[in-house]
Structure formats: C-alpha cells, structure tokens
N, C-alpha and C. Protein backbone atom coordinates (compact mmCIF):
# COMPACT_ATOMS: atom_id res chain seq x y z
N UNK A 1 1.22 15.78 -17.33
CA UNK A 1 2.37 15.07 -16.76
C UNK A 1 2.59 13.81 -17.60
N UNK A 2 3.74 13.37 -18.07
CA UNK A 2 4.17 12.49 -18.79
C UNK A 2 4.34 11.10 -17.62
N UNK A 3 4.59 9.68 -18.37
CA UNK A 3 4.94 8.86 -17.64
C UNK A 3 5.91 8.75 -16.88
N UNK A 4 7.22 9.64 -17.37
CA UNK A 4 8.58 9.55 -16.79
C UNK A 4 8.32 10.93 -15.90
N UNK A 5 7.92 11.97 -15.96
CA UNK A 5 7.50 12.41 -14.94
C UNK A 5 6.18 12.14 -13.63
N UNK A 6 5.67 11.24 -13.95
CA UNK A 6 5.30 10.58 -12.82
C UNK A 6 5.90 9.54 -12.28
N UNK A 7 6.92 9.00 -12.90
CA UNK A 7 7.93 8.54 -12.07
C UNK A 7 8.85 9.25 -11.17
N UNK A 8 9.20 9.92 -11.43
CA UNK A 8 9.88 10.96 -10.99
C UNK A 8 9.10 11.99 -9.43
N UNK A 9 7.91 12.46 -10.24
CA UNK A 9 7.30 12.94 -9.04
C UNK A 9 6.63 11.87 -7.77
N UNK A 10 6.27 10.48 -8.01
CA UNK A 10 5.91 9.32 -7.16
C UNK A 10 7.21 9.45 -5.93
N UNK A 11 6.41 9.59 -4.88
CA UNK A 11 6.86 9.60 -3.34
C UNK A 11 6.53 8.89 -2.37
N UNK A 12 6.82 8.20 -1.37
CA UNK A 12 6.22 7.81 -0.41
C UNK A 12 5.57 8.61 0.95
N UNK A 13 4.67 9.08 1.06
CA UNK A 13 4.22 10.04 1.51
C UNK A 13 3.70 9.74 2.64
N UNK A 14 4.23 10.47 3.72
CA UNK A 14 3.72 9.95 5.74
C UNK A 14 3.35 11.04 6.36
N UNK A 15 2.89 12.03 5.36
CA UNK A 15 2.18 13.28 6.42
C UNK A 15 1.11 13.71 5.30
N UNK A 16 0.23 13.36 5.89
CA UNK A 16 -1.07 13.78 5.15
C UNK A 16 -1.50 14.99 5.33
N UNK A 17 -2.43 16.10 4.70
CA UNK A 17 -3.66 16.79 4.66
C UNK A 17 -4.84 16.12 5.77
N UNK A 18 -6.00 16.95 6.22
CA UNK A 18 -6.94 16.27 5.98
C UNK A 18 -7.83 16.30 5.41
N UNK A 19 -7.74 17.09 3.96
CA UNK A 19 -8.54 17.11 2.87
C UNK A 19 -8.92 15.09 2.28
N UNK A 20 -10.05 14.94 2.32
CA UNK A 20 -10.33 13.78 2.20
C UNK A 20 -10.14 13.35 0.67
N UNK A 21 -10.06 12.10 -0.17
CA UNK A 21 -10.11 11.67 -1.65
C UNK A 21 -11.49 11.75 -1.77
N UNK A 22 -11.90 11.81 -2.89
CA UNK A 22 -13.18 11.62 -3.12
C UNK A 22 -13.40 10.31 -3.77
N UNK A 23 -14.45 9.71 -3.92
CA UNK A 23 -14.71 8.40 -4.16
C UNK A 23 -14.37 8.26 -5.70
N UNK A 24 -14.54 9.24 -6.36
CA UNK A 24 -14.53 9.35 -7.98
C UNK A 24 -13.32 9.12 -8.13
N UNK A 25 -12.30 9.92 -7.33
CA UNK A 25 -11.06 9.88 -8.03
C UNK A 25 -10.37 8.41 -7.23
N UNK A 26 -10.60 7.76 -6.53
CA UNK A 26 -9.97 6.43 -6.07
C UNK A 26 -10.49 5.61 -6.65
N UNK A 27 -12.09 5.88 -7.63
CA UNK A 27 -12.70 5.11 -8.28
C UNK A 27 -11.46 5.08 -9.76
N UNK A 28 -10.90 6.44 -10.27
CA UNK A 28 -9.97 6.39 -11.37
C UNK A 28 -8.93 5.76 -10.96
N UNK A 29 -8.46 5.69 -9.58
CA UNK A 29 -7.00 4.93 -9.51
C UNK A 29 -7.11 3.81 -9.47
N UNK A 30 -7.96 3.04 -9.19
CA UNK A 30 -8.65 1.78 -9.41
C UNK A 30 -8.57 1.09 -10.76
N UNK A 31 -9.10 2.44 -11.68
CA UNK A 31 -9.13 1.79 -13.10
C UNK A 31 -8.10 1.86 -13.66
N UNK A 32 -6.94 2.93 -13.38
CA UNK A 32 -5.47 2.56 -13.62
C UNK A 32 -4.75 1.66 -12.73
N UNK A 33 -5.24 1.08 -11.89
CA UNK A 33 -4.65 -0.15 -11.61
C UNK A 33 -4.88 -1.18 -12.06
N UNK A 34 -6.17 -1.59 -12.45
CA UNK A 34 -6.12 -2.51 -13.43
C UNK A 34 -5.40 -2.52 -14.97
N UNK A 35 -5.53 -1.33 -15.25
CA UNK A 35 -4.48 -1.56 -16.83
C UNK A 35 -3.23 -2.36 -16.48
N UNK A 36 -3.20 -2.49 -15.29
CA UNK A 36 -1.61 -3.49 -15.41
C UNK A 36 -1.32 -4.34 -15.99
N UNK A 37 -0.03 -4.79 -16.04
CA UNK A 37 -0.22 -6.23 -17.08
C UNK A 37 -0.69 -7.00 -16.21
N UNK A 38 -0.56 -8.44 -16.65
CA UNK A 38 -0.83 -9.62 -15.72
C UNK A 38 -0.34 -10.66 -16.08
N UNK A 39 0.02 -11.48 -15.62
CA UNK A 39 0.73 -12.76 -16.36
C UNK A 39 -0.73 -13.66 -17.16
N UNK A 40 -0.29 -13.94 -18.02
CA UNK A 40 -1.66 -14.13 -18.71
C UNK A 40 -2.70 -13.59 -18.73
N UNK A 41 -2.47 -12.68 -18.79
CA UNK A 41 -4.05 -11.60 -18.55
C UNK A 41 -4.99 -11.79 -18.04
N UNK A 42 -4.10 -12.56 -16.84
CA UNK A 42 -4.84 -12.87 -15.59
C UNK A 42 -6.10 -12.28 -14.76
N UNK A 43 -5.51 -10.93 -14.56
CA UNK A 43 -6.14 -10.08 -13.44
C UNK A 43 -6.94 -10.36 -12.69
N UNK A 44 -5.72 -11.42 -12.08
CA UNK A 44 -6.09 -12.06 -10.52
C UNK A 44 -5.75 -11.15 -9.43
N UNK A 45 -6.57 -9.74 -9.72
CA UNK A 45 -6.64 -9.11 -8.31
C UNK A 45 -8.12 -8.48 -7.61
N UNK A 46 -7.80 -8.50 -6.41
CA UNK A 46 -9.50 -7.67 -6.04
C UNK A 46 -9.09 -6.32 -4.96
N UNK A 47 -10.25 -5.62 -4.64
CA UNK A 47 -9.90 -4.77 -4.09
C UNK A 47 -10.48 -4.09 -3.00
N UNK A 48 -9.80 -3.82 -1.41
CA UNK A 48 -10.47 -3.02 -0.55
C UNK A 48 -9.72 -1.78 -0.43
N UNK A 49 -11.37 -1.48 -0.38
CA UNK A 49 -10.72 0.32 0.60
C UNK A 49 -11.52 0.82 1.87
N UNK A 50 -10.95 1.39 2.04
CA UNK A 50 -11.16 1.97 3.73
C UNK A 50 -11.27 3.72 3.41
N UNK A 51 -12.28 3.80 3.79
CA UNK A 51 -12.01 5.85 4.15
C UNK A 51 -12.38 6.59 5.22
N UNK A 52 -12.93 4.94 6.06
CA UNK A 52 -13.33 5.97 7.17
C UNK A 52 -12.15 6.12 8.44
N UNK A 53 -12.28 6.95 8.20
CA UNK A 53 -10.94 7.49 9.68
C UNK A 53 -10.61 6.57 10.79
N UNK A 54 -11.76 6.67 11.50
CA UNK A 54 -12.20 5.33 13.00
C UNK A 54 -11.43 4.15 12.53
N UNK A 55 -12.53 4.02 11.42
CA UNK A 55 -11.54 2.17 10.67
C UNK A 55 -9.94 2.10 10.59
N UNK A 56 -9.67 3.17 9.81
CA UNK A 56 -8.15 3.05 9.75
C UNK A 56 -7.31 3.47 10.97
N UNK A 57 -7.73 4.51 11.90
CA UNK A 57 -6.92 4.36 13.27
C UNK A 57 -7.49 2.91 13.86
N UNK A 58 -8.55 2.21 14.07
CA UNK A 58 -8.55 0.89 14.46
C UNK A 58 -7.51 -0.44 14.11
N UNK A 59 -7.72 -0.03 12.77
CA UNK A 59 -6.78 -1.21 11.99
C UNK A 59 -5.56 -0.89 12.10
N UNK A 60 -4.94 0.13 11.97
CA UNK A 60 -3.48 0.69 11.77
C UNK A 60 -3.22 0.16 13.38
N UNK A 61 -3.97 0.62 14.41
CA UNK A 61 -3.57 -0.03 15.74
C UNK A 61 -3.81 -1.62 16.32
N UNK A 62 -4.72 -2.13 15.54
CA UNK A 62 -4.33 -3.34 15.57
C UNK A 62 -3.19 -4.38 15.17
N UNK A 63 -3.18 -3.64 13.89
CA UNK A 63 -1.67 -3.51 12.91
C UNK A 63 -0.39 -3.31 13.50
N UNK A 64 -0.72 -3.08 14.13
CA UNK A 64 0.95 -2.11 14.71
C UNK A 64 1.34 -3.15 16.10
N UNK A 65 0.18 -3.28 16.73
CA UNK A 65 0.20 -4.46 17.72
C UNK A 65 0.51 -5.68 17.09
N UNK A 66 0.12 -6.30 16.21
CA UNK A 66 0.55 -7.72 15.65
C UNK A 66 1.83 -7.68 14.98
N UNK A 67 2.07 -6.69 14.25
CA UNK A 67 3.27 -6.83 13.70
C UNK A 67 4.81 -6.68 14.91
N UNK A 68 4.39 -5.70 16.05
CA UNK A 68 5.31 -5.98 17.19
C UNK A 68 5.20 -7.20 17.43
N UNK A 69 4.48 -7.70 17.99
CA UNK A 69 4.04 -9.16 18.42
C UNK A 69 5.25 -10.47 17.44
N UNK A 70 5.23 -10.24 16.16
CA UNK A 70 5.74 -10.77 15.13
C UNK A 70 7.05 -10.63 15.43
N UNK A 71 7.55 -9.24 15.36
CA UNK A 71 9.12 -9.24 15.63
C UNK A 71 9.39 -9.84 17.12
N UNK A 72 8.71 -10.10 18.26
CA UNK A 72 9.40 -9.90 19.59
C UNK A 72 9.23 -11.65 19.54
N UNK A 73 7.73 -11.95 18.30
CA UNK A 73 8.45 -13.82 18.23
C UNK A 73 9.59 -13.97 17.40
N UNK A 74 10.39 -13.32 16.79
CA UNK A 74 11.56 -13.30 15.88
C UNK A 74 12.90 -13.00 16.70
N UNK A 75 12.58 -12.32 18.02
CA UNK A 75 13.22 -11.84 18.53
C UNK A 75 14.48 -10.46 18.02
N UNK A 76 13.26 -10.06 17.45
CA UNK A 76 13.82 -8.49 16.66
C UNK A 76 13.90 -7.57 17.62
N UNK A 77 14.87 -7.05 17.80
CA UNK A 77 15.15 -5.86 19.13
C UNK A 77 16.05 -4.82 17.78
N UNK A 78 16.06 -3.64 18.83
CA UNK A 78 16.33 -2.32 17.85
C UNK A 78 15.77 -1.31 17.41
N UNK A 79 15.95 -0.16 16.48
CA UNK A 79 15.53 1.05 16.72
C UNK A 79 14.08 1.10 15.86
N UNK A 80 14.09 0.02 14.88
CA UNK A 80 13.14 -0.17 14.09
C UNK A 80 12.11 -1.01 15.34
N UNK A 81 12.15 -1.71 15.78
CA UNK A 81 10.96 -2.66 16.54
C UNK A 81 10.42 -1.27 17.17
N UNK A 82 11.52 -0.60 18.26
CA UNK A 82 11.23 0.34 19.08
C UNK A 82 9.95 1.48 18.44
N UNK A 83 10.50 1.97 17.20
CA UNK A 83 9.32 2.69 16.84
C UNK A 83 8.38 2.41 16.23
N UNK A 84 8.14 1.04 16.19
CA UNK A 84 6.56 0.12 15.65
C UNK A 84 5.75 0.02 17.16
N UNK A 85 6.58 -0.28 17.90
CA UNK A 85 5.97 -0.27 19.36
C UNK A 85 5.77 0.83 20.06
N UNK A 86 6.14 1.81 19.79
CA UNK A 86 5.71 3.19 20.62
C UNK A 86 4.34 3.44 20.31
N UNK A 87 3.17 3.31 21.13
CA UNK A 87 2.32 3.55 20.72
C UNK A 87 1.59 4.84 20.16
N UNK A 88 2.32 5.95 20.06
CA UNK A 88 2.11 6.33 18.82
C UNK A 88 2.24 6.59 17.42
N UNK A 89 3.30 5.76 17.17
CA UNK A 89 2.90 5.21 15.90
C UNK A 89 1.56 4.74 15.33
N UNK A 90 1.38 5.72 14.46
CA UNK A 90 0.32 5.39 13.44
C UNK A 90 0.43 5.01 12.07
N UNK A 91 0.28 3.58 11.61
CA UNK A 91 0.95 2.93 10.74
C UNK A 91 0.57 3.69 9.43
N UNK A 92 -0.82 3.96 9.40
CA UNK A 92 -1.81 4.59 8.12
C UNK A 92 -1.14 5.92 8.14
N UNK A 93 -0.34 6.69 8.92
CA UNK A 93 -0.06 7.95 8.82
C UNK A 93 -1.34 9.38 8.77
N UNK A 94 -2.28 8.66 9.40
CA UNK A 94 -3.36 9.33 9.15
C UNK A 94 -4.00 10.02 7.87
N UNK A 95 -3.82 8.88 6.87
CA UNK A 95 -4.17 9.11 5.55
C UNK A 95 -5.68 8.87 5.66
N UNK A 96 -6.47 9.55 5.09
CA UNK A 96 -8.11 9.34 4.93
C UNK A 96 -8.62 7.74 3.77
N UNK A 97 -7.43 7.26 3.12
CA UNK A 97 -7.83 6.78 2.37
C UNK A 97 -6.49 5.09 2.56
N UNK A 98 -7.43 4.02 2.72
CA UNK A 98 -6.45 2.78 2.68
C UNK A 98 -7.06 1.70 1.39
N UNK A 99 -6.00 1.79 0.94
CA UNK A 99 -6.25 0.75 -0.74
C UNK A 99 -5.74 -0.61 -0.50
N UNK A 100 -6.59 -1.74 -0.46
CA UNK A 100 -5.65 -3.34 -0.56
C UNK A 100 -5.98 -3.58 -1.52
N UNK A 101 -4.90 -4.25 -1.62
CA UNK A 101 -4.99 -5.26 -3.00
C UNK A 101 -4.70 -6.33 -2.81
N UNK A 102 -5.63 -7.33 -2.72
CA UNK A 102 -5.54 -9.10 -2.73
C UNK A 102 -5.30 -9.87 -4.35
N UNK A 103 -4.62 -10.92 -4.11
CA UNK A 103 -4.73 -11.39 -5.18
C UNK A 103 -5.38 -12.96 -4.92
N UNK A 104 -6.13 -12.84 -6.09
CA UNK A 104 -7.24 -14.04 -6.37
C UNK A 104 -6.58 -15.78 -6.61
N UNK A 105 -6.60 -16.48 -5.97
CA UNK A 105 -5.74 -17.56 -6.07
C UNK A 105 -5.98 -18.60 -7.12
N UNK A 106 -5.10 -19.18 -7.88
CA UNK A 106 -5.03 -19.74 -9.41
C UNK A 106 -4.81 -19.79 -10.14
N UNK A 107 -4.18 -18.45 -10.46
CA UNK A 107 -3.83 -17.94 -11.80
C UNK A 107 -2.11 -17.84 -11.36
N UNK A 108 -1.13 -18.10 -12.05
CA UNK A 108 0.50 -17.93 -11.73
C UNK A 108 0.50 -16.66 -11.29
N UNK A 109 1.69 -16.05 -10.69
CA UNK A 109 2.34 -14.89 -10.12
C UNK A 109 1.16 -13.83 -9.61
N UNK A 110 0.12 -14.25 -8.82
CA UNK A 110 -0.24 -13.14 -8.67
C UNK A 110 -0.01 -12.05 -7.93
N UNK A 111 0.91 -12.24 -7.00
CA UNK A 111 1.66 -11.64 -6.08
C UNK A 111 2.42 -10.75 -7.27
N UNK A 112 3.22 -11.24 -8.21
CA UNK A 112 3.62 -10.46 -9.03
C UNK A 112 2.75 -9.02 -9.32
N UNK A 113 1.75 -9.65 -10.38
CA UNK A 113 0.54 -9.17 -10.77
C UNK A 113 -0.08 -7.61 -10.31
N UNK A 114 -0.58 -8.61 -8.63
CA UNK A 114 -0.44 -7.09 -8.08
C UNK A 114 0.22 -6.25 -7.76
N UNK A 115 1.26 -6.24 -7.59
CA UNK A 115 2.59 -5.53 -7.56
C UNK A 115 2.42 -4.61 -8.54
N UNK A 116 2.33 -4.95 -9.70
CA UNK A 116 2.16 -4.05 -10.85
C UNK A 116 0.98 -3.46 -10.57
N UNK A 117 -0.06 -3.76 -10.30
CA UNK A 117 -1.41 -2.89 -9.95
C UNK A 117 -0.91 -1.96 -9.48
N UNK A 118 -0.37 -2.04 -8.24
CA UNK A 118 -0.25 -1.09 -7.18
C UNK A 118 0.68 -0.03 -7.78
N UNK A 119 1.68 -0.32 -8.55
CA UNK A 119 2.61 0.91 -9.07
C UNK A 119 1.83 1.40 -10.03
N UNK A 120 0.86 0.66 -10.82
CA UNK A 120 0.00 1.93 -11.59
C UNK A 120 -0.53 2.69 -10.76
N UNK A 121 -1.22 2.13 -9.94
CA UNK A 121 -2.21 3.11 -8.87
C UNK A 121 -1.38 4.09 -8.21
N UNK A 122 -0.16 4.36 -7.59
CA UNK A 122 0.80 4.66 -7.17
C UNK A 122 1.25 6.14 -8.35
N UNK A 123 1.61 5.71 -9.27
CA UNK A 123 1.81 6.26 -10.39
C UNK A 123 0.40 7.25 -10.60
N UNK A 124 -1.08 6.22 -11.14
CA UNK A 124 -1.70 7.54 -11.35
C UNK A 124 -1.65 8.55 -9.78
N UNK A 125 -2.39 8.13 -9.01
CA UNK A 125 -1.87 8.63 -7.57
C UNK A 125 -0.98 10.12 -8.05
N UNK A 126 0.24 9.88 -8.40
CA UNK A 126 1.08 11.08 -8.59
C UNK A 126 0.52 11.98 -9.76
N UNK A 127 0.13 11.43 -10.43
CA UNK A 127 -0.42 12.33 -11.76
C UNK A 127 -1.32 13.50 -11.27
N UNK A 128 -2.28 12.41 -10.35
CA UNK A 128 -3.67 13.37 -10.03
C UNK A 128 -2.90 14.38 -8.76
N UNK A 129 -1.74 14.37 -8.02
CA UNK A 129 -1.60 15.20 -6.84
C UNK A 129 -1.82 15.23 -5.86
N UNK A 130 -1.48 13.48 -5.84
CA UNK A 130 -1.91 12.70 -4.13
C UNK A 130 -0.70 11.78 -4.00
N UNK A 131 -0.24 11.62 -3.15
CA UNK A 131 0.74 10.78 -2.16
C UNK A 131 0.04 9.55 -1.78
N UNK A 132 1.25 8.40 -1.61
CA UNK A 132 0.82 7.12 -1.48
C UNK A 132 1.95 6.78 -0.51
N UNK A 133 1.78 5.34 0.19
CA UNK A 133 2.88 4.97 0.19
C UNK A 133 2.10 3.19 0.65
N UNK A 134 3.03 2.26 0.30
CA UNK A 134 2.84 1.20 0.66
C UNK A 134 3.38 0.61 2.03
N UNK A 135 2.47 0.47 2.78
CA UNK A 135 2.33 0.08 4.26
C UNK A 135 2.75 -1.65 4.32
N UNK A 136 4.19 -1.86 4.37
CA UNK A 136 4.25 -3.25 4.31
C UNK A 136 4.12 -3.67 5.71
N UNK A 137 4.36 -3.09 6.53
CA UNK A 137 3.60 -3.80 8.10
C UNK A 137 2.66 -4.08 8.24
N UNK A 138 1.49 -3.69 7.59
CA UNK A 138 0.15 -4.16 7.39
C UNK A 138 -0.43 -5.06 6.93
N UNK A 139 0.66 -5.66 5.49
CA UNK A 139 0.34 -6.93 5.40
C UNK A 139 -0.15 -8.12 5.75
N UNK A 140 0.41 -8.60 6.82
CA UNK A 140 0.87 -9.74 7.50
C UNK A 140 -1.20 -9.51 8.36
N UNK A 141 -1.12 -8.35 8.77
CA UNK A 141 -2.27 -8.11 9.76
C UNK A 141 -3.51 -8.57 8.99
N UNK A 142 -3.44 -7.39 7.71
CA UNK A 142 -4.25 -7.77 6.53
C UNK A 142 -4.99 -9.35 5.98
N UNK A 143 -4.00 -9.81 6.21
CA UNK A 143 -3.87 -11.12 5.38
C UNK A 143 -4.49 -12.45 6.50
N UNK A 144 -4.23 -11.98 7.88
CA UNK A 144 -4.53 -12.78 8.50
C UNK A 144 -6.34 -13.12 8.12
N UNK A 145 -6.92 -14.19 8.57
CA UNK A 145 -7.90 -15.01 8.38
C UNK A 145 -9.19 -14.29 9.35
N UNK A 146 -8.75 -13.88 10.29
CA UNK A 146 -9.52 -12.92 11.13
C UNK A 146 -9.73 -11.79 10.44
N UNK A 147 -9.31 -10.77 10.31
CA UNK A 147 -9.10 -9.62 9.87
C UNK A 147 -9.82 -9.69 8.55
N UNK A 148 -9.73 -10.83 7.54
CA UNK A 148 -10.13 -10.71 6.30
C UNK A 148 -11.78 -11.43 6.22
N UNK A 149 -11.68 -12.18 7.66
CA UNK A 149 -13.68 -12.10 7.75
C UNK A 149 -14.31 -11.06 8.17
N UNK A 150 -13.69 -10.38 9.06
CA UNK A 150 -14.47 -9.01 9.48
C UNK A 150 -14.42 -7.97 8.55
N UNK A 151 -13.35 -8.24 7.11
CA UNK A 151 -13.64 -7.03 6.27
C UNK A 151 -14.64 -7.55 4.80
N UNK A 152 -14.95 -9.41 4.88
CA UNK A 152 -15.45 -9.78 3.55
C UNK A 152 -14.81 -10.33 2.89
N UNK A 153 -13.28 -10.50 3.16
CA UNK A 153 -12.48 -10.79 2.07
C UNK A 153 -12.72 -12.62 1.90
N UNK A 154 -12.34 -13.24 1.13
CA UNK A 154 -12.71 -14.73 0.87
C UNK A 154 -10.75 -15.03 1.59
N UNK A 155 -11.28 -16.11 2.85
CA UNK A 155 -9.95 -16.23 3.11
C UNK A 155 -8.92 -17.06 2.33
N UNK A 156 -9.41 -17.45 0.77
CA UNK A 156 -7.86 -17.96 0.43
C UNK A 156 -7.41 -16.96 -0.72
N UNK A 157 -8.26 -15.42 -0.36
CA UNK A 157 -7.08 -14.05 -1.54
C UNK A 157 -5.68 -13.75 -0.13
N UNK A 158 -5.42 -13.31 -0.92
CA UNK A 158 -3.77 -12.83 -0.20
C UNK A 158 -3.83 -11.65 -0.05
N UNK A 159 -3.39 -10.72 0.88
CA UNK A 159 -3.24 -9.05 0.99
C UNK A 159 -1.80 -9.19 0.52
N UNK A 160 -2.11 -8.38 -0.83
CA UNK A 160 -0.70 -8.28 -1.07
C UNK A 160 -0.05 -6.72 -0.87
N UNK A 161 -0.86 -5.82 -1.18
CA UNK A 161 -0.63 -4.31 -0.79
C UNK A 161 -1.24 -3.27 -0.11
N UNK A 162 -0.69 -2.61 0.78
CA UNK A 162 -1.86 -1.84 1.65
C UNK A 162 -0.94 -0.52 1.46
N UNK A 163 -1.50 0.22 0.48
CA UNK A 163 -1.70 1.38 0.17
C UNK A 163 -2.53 2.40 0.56
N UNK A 164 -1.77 3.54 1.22
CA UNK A 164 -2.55 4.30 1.70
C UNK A 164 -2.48 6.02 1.00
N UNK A 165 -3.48 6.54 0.87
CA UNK A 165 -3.57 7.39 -0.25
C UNK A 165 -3.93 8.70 0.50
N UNK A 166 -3.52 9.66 -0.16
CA UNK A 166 -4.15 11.12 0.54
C UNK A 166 -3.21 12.30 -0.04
N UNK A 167 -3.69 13.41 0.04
CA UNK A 167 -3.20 14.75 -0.51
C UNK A 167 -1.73 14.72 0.57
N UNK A 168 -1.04 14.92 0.03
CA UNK A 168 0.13 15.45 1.10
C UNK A 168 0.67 17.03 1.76
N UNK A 169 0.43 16.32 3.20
CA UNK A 169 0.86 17.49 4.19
C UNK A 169 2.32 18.97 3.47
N UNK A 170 2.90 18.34 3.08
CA UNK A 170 4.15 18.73 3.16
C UNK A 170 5.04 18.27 1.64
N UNK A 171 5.88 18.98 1.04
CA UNK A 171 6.40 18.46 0.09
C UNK A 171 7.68 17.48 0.71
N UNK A 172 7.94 16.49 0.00
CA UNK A 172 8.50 15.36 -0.09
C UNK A 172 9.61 15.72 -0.28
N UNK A 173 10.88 15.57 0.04
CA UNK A 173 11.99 15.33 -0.52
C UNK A 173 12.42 14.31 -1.39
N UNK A 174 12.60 14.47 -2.33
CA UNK A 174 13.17 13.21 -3.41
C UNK A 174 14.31 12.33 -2.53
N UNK A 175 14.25 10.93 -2.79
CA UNK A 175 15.35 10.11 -2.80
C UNK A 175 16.68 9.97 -3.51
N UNK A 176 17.69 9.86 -2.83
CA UNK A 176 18.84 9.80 -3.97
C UNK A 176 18.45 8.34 -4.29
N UNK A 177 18.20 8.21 -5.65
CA UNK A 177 18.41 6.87 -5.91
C UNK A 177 19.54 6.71 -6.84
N UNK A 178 20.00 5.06 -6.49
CA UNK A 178 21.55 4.41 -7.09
C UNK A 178 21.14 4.44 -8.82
N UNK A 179 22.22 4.64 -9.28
CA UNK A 179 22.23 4.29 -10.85
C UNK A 179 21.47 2.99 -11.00
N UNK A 180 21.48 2.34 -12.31
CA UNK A 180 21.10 1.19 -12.71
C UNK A 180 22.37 0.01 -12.31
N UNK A 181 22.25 -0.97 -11.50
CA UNK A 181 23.28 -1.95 -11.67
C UNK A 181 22.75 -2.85 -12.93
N UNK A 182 24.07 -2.58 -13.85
CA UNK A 182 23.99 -3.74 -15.13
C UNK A 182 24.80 -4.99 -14.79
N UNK A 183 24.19 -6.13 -14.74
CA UNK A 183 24.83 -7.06 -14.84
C UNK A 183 25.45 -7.68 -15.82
N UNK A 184 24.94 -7.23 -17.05
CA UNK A 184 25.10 -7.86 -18.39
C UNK A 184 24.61 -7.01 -19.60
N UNK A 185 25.27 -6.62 -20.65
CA UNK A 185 24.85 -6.15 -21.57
C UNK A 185 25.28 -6.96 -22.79
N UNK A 186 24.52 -8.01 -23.26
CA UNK A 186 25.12 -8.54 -24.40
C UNK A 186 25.09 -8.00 -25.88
C-alpha cells in the first residue's frame, strides 16, 4: 500500500471485531508515530495505552459522564448531547485497544506535534488493516488531573489524542470529501 493509498483507505472506524491488537503491532504504530515531524525536532510527545476491556468500558463511561456534565454546564441541549447521554453510548466503541497521546510541556506547538503523531499512527493503522478513530470527547476526561494520576501521567502533559484502535467490524463507507479550497495561488 502506497502513502496516498493509505490516505485514501484511513477511516474512522465505530464498530469493532473482537479480535484483539497484539502488542507488537501497536508497538509498530507507535514507532510510526514518532517519525512525525515536530517543530524543532521536538518530540514532545508521550504515550498511553489501554487494552484491557474492563479499563476502557470504565473510562469510556466515566468519559461519557463528564463530558455530558460539560455540555449541560454550557447549556448544550440537542440531538448530539442526547446521544452522549444515553447511557449506552460507548465512547471507545468497544475497541480492544485505546492510544493517548500527551504532549510534554516546553517545547513550542506541541499540541501541533502530536497531531501529526496521531495521523501517522492513524495512517500506519490503515496500512496494517486496522481502524482508528479519534475520540475527541475523551479528551477533556483524559486530561483532567484526576484521571491522569490514576493512569501515571505527570499532571502538566496534556491529552491531546485518544485514539482508539481495532480490526473493523464492518467495511466503512468512504466520506464524500470537499475539493481543496484555494485561497491563493500566487
């Protein structure tokens, strides 16, 4: 598979298998996430994962509770709050496998930084014949100061991505995506 065909084949994927990852191969998406660039060749990022099942239905439901919590202090009403709050919603999608990515504080853009991690990982992800998708409701949960002592994390990294990984249930339908908007071609 070429690069532009793993662009191409990269999906966001919400129905898993329960064929589990194996440690080897999240150990390789790991190491293609670091090839990312970095702003100064920084690589101000670190990394958790999760594979055990229990953990991630725990967290995904703790997750799912705080982030309601979040909108109803925003006073977010609508079809989106509604199905974060149905309690069955399961944020992880019952993926066997949850990837964070924190970034290490000091170095410029690391929020950037990891961003790019995560689309390599994302990317190899598609190469090898596994589905991803980035869980941005999880963030916020992630990141909190609680959550990141009970997992180890040093509380001044940032959760910047919570990626969740696994063979996919079902083939994906592609997105229509929009052309390129050019603003300028000089």
């Amino acid at each position: 598979m070429t690069v532009l065909e793993a662009i191409a084949a990269r999906r966001s994927v919400r129905d898993f298998a329960d064929t589990p990852v194996a440690r080897e191969t999240v150990e390789q998406l790991l190491d293609a996430a670091v090839q990312a660039p970095s702003a100064m060749n920084a690589q101000n990022w670190a990394f958790g994962v999760i594979q055990s099942v229990d953990r991630l239905r725990e967290l995904g439901e703790r997750a799912r509770v705080a982030f309601v919590a979040m909108l109803d202090a925003q006073g977010m009403t609508g079809d989106f709050r509604d199905h974060v709050a149905d309690p069955s919603f399961a944020p992880f999608y019952n993926a066997g496998t949850l990837v964070v990515i924190y970034a290490i504080p000091g170095p410029p853009l690391g929020t950037i930084n990891c961003a790019l991690a995560a689309e390599n990982l994302m990317l190899a992800a598609a190469e090898a014949g596994l589905g991803t998708c980035w869980i941005g409701i999880a963030g916020p949960f992630l990141d909190d100061a609680v959550v990141k002592g009970e997992l180890g994390v040093p509380d001044e990294y940032e959760a910047v991505a919570a990626l969740i990984v696994g063979y996919p249930a079902t083939e994906g339908t592609p997105p229509t995506k929009n052309p390129p908007q050019v603003l300028y071609w000089q």
